[in-house]
Protein backbone atom coordinates (compact mmCIF):
# COMPACT_ATOMS: atom_id res chain seq x y z
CA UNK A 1 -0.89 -21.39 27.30
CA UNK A 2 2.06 -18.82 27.10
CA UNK A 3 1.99 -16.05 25.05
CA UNK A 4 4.58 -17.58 22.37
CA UNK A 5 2.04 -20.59 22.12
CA UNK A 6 -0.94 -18.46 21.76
CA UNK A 7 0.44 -16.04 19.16
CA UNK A 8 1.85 -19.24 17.19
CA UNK A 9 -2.19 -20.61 17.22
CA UNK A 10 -3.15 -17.24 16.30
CA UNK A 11 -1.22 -17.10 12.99
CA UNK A 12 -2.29 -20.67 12.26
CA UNK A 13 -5.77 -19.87 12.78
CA UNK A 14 -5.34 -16.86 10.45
CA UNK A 15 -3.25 -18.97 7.55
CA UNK A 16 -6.09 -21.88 7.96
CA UNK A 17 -8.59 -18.88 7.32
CA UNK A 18 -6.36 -17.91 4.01
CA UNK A 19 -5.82 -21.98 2.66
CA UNK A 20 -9.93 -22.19 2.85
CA UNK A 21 -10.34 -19.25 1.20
CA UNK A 22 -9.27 -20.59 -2.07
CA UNK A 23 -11.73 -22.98 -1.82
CA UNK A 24 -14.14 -20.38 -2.79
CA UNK A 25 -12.75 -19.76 -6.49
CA UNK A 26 -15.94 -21.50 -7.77
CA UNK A 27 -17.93 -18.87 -6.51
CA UNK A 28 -16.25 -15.93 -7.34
CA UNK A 29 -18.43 -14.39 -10.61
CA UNK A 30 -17.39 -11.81 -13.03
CA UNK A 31 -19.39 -8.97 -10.55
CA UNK A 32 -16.29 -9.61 -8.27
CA UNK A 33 -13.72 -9.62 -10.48
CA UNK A 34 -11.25 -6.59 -9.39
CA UNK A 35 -10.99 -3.18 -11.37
CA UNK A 36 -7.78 -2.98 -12.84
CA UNK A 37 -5.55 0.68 -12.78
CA UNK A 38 -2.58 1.27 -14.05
CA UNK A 39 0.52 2.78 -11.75
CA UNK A 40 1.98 5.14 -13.11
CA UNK A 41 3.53 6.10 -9.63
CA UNK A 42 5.54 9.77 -10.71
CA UNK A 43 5.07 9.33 -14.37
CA UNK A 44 1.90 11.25 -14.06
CA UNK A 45 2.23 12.59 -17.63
CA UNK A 46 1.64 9.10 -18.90
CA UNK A 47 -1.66 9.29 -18.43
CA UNK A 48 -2.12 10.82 -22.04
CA UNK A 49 -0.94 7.44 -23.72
CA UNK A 50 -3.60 6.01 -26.05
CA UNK A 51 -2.58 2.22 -25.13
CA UNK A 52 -4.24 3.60 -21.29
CA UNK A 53 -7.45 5.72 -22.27
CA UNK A 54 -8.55 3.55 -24.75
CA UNK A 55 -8.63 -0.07 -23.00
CA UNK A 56 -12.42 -0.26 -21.59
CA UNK A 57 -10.79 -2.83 -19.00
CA UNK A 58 -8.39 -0.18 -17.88
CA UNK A 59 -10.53 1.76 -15.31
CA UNK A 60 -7.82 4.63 -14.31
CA UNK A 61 -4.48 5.61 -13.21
CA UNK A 62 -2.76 5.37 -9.94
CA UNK A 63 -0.60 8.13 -9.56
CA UNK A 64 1.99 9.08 -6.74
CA UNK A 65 2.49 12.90 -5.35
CA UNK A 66 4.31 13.47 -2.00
CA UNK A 67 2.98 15.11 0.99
CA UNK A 68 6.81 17.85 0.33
CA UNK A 69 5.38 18.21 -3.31
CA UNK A 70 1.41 18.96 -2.19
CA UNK A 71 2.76 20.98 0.70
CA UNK A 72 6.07 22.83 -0.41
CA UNK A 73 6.06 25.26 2.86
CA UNK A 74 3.43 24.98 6.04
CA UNK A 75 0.23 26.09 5.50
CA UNK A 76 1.05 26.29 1.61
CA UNK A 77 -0.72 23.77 -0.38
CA UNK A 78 -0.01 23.72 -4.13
CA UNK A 79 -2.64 20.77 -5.45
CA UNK A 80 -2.87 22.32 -8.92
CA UNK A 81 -1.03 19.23 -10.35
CA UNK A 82 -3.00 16.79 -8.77
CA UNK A 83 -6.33 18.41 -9.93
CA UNK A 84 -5.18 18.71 -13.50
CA UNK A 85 -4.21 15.38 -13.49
CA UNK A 86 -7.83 14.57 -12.26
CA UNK A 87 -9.12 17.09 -15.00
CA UNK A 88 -7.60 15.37 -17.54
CA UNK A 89 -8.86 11.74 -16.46
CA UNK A 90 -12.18 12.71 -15.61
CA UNK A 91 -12.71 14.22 -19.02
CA UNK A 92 -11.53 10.88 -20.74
CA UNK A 93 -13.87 8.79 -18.56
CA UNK A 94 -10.91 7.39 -16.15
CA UNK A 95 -10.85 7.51 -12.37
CA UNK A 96 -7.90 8.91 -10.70
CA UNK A 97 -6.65 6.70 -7.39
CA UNK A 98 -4.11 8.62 -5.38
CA UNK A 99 -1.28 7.38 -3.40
CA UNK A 100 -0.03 9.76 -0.87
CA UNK A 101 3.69 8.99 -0.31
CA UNK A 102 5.79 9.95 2.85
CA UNK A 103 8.55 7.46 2.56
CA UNK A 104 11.24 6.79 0.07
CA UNK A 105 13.62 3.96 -1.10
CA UNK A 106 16.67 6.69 -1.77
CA UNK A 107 18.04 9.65 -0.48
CA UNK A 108 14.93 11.78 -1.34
CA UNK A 109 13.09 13.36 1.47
CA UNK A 110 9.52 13.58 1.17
CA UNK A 111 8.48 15.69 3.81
CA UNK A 112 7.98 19.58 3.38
CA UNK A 113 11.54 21.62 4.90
CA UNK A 114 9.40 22.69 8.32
CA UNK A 115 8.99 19.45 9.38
CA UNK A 116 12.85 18.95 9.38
CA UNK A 117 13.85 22.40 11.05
CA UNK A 118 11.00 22.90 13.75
CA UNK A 119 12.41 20.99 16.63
CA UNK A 120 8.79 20.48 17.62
CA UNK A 121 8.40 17.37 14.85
CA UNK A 122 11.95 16.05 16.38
CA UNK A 123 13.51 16.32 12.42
CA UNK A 124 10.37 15.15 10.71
CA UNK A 125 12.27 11.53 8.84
CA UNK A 126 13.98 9.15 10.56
CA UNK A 127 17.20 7.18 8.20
CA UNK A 128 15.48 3.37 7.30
CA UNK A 129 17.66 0.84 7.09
CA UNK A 130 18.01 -2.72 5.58
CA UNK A 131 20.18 -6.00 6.71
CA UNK A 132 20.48 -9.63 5.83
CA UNK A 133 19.28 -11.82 8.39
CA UNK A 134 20.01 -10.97 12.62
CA UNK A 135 23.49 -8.85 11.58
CA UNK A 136 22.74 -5.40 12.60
CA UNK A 137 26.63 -4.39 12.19
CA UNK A 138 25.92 -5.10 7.94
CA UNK A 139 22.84 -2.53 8.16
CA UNK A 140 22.56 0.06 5.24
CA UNK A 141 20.54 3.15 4.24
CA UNK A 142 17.47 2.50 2.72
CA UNK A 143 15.70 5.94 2.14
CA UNK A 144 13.60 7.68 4.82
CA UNK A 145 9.83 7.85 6.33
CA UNK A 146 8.10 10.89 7.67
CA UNK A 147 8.18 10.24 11.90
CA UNK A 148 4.27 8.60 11.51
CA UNK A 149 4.74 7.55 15.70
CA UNK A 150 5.52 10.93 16.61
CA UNK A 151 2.14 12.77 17.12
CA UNK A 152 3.12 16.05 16.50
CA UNK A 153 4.48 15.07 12.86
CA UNK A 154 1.32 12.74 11.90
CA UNK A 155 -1.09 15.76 12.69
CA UNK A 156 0.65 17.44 10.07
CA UNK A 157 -0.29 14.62 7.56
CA UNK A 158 -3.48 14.61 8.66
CA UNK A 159 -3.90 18.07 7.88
CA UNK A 160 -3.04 17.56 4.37
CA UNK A 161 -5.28 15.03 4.06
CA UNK A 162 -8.24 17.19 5.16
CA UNK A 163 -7.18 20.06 2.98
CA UNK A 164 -6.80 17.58 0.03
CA UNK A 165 -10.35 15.97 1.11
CA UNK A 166 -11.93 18.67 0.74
CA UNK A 167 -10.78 19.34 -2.70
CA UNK A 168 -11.43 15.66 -4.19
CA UNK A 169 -12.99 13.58 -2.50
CA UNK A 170 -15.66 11.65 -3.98
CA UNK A 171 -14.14 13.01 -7.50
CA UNK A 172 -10.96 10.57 -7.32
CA UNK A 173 -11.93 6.91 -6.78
CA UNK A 174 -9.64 6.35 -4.04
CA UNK A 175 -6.59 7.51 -1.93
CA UNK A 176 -3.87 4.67 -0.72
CA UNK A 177 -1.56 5.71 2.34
CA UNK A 178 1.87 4.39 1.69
CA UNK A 179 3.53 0.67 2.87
CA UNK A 180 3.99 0.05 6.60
CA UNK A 181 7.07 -1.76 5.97
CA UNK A 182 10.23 0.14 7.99
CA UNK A 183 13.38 -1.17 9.06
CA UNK A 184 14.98 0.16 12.15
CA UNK A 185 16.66 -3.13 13.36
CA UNK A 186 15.44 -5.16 16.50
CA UNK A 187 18.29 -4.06 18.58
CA UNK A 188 17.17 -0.79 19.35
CA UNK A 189 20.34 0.69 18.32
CA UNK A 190 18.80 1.93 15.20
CA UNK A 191 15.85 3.04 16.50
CA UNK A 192 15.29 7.13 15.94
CA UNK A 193 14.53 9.04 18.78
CA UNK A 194 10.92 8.20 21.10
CA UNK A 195 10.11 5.19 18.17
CA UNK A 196 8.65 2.37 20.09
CA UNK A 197 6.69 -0.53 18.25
CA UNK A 198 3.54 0.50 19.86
CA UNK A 199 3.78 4.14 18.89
CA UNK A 200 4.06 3.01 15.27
CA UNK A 201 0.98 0.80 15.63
CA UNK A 202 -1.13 4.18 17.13
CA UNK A 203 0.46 6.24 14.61
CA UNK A 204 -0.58 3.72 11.42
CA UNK A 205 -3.89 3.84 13.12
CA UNK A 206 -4.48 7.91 13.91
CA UNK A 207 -3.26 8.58 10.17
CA UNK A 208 -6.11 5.86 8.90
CA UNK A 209 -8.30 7.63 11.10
CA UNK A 210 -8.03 10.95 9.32
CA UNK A 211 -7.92 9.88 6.07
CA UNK A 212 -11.25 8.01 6.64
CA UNK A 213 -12.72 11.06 8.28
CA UNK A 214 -11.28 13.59 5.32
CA UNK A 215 -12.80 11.05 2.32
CA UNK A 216 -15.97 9.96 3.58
CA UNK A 217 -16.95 8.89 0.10
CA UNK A 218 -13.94 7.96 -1.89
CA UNK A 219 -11.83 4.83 -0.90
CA UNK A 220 -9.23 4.72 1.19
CA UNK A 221 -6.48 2.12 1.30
CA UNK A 222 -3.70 1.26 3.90
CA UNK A 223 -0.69 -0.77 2.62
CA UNK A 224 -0.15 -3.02 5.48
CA UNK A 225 2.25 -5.48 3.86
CA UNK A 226 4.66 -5.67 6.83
CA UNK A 227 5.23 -4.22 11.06
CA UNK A 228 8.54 -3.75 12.61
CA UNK A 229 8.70 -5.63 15.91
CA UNK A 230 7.78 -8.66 14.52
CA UNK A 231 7.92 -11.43 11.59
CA UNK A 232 5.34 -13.92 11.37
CA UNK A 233 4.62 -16.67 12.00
CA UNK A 234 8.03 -16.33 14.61
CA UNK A 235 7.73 -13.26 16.15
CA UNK A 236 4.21 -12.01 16.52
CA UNK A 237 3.00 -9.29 18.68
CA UNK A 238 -0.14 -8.47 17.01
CA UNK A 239 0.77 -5.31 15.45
CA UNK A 240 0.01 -5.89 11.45
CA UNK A 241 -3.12 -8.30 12.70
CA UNK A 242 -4.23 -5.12 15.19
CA UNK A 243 -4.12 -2.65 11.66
CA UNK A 244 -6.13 -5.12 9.95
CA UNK A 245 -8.54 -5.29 12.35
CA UNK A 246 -8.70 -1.28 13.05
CA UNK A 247 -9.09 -1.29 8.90
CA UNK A 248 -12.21 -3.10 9.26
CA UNK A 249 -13.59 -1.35 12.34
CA UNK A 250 -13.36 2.41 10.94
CA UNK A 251 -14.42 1.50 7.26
CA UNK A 252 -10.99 1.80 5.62
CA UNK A 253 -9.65 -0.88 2.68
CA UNK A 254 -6.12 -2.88 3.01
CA UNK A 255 -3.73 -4.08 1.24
CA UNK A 256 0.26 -3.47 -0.62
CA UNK A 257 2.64 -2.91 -2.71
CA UNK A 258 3.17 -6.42 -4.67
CA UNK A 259 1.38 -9.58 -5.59
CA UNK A 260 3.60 -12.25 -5.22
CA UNK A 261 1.46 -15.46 -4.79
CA UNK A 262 4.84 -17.70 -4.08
CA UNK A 263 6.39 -15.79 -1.76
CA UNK A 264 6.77 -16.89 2.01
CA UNK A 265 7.02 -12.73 3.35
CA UNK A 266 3.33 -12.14 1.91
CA UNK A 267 1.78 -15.44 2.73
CA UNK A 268 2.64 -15.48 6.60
CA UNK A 269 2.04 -11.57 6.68
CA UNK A 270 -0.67 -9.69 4.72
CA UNK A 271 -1.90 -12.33 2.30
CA UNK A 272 -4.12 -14.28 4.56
CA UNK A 273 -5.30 -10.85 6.74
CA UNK A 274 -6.43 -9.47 3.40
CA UNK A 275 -8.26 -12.42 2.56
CA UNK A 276 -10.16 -12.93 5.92
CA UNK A 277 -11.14 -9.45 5.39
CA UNK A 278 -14.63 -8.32 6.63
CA UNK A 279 -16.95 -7.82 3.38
CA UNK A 280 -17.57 -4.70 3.38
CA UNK A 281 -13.58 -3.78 3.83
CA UNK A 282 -12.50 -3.22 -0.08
CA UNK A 283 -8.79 -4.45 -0.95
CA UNK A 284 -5.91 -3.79 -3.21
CA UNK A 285 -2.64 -4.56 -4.30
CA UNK A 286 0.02 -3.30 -6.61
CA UNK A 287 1.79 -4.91 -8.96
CA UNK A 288 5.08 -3.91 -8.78
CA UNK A 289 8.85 -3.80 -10.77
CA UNK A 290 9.99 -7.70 -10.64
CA UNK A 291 6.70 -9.40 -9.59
CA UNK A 292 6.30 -10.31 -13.28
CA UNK A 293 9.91 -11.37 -13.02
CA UNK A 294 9.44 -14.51 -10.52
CA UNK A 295 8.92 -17.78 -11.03
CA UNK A 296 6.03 -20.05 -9.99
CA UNK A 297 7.87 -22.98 -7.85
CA UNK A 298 5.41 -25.47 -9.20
CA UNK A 299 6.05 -25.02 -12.62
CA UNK A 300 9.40 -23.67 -12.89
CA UNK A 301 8.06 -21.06 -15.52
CA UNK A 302 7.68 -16.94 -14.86
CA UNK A 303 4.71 -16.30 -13.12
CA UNK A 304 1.79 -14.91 -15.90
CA UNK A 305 -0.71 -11.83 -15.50
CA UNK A 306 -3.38 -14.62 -16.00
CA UNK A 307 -1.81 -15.91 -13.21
CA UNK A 308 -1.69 -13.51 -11.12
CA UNK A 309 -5.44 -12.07 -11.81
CA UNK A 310 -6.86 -15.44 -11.07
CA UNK A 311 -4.54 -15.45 -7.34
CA UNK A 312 -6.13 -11.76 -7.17
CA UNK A 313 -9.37 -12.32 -7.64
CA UNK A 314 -10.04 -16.37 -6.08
CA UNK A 315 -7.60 -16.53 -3.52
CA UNK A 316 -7.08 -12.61 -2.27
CA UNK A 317 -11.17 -11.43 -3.57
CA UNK A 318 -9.30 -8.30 -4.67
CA UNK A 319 -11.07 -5.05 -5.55
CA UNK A 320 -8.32 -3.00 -7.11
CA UNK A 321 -5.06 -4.17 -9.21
CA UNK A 322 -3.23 -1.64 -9.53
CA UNK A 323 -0.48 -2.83 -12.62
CA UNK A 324 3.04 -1.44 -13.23
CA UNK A 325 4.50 -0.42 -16.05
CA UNK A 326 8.18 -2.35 -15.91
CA UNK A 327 8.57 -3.14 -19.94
CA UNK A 328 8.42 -5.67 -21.08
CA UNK A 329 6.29 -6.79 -19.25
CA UNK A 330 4.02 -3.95 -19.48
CA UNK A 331 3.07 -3.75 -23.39
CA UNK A 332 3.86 -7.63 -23.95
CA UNK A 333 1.80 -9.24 -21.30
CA UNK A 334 -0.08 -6.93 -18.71
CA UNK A 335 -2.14 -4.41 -21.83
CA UNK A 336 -2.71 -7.41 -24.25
CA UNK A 337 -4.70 -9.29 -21.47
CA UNK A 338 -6.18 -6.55 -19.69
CA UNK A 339 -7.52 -5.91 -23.44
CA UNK A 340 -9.18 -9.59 -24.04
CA UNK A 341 -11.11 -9.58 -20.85
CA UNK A 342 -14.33 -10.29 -21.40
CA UNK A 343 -17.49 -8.19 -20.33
C-alpha cells in the first residue's frame, strides 16, 4: 500500500472511531458532564461581575496573560497580576484556568524584547500569514508566534513555565498552551528561517513536555486544532495525529479554540482525535467569537448553547467548556442556561 493510501485509511479509521463515538450519548451521565468556565481571555477584571461568581454552574474563569507580559525583561518575572487574579477567585470559591499565549492574530508581539534582539533565538516571532485556497501570491499578515521549532527560543518558554509552576500549580485548575494552528504557506517561500514541519512537531511536543513536568498536579491542555504541512483527510503526514498521541503518552489534556460541530476543518482534524482520546487524557474546548453565530445545516437555524453542550459532552466527552463572552450571545443564551442546569 503506498503511503498516500495508508495515510487516507488512517484518517478513515480515526473518523470511523469519531461517528461511533456518538453512539455512546446514552451512556454519558451527569458525573461526565463537562465543567463549564467562562473566557474572559484579557478582560481579566471581569472576573468581579456578579452574573460570573454567583452561577453555581459557572466553575471559574479562563483568563489569558502573555509569556512578554509575565516576563517583561529575561530573568524578570512580574506574576503579581496573575496571582491576584487567582487571589481574588480563590476567595470567591472559583478556579482560575490559565492560558499562556505566545501568538497573536494582529500586530502585537507577545514575546519579551530579548527574544527579538539576541541573535541567539534567530528574532524570537516569525510574520504568520493567511491565503485563500493554493494562491500564495494573495498571502497576508496574520499576527505572529514565538519561534516554538527553534530550540533555543522554546527553552525560554519552558522556563517560564517552571518559574510560573512553581508559584501555582495545583492552586489554578489548569494551564492551556496556545492553538497549533500557523500559516507559513506550503511553498516554502514563506517559511521563516530553519522552520521545517518536523521541527514544529518536536517543538509542540518539548513545550508539552515542560509544562507537564512544571504542573504535576494542575491540568494542562494543548490546543491542537490544526498542523502546518498538512490538511486532512488530503494531505496527512501524521503531525496533529503524532501530538495527540504524545498528549496521551506524557499525561497532558487536548483540545482548541472553538466548538463548531458543523464544520468540515474540525471534523477531519481535531474533532475525532479528541474523541478517541485515551480516558485518562482530560479535554477542552473554547467557545469562541462567531461559534454562536453559525448555523446548523440540518435545520437551517443558529446553532444553540443546548446544542452545543450536548455535541460537547456525547459526541466530544468534554471535560472543560470554556464559554466566551461575544454579547449577545453571552447574557441572552450562554448565562441563562448555564444557570438552569440541573444538579
Amino acid at each position: 500500500m503506498n503511503g498516500k493510501r495508508t495515510a487516507l485509511v488512517a484518517t478513515f479509521v480515526v473518523l470511523l472511531v469519531f461517528l461511533v463515538s456518538g453512539s455512546r450519548a446514552h451512556q454519558v451521565t451527569d458525573t461526565a458532564r463537562p465543567r463549564n468556565f467562562i473566557f474572559f481571555g484579557t478582560d481579566r477584571q471581569r472576573i468581579s461581575e456578579t452574573d460570573f461568581l454567583e452561577n453555581e454552574h459557572i466553575a471559574g474563569a479562563q483568563l489569558k496573560y502573555t509569556w512578554r507580559e509575565l516576563e517583561p525583561e529575561r530573568d524578570r518575572y512580574e506574576l503579581q497580576p496573575l496571582l491576584d487574579d487567582l487571589a481574588f477567585l480563590e476567595r470567591r470559591g472559583k478556579r482560575l484556568f490559565v492560558q499562556l499565549q505566545d501568538v497573536s492574530f494582529s500586530e502585537d508581539i507577545l514575546v519579551p524584547d530579548y527574544l527579538q534582539t539576541d541573535p541567539a533565538f534567530g528574532g524570537g516571532v516569525a510574520r504568520k500569514y493567511e491565503y485563500e485556497g493554493d494562491d500564495e501570491s494573495r498571502a497576508h499578515f496574520e499576527g505572529w508566534v514565538a519561534r516554538r521549532w527553534d530550540p533555543a527560543v522554546h527553552a525560554r518558554f519552558i522556563r517560564l513555565l517552571e518559574v510560573l509552576g512553581r508559584e501555582v500549580d495545583g492552586r489554578i485548575e489548569g494551564l492551556n498552551l496556545a492553538e497549533t494552528s500557523i500559516g507559513f504557506g506550503e511553498s516554502g517561500k514563506l517559511h521563516p528561517a530553519a522552520f521545517t514541519y518536523e521541527s514544529y512537531v518536536e517543538g509542540i511536543k518539548a513545550i508539552m513536555v515542560g509544562a507537564r513536568k512544571a504542573f504535576p498536579r494542575s491540568v494542562v491542555i494543548q490546543y491542537a486544532n490544526f498542523m502546518p504541512g498538512e490538511w486532512l483527510p488530503w494531505t496527512d503526514h501524521g503531525y496533529l495525529q503524532a501530538v495527540y498521541a504524545w498528549a496521551d503518552s506524557i499525561g497532558v489534556g487536548v483540545g482548541g479554540p472553538d466548538l463548531l460541530p458543523h464544520r468540515k476543518g474540525q471534523q477531519h482534524h481535531s474533532y475525532p482525535l479528541i474523541a478517541a482520546r485515551g480516558s485518562k487524557t482530560p479535554a477542552g474546548v473554547a467557545v469562541q467569537d462567531g461559534n454562536l453565530e453559525e448555523t446548523n445545516p440540518g435545520t437551517g437555524e443558529r446553532v444553540t448553547v443546548a446544542e452545543l453542550y450536548r455535541f460537547a459532552m456525547e459526541r466530544l466527552r468534554l471535560d472543560y467548556i470554556f464559554w466566551g463572552t461575544q454579547e449577545p450571545y453571552y447574557s441572552e443564551d450562554i448565562l441563562p442556561y448555564l444557570d438552569g442546569l440541573g444538579p
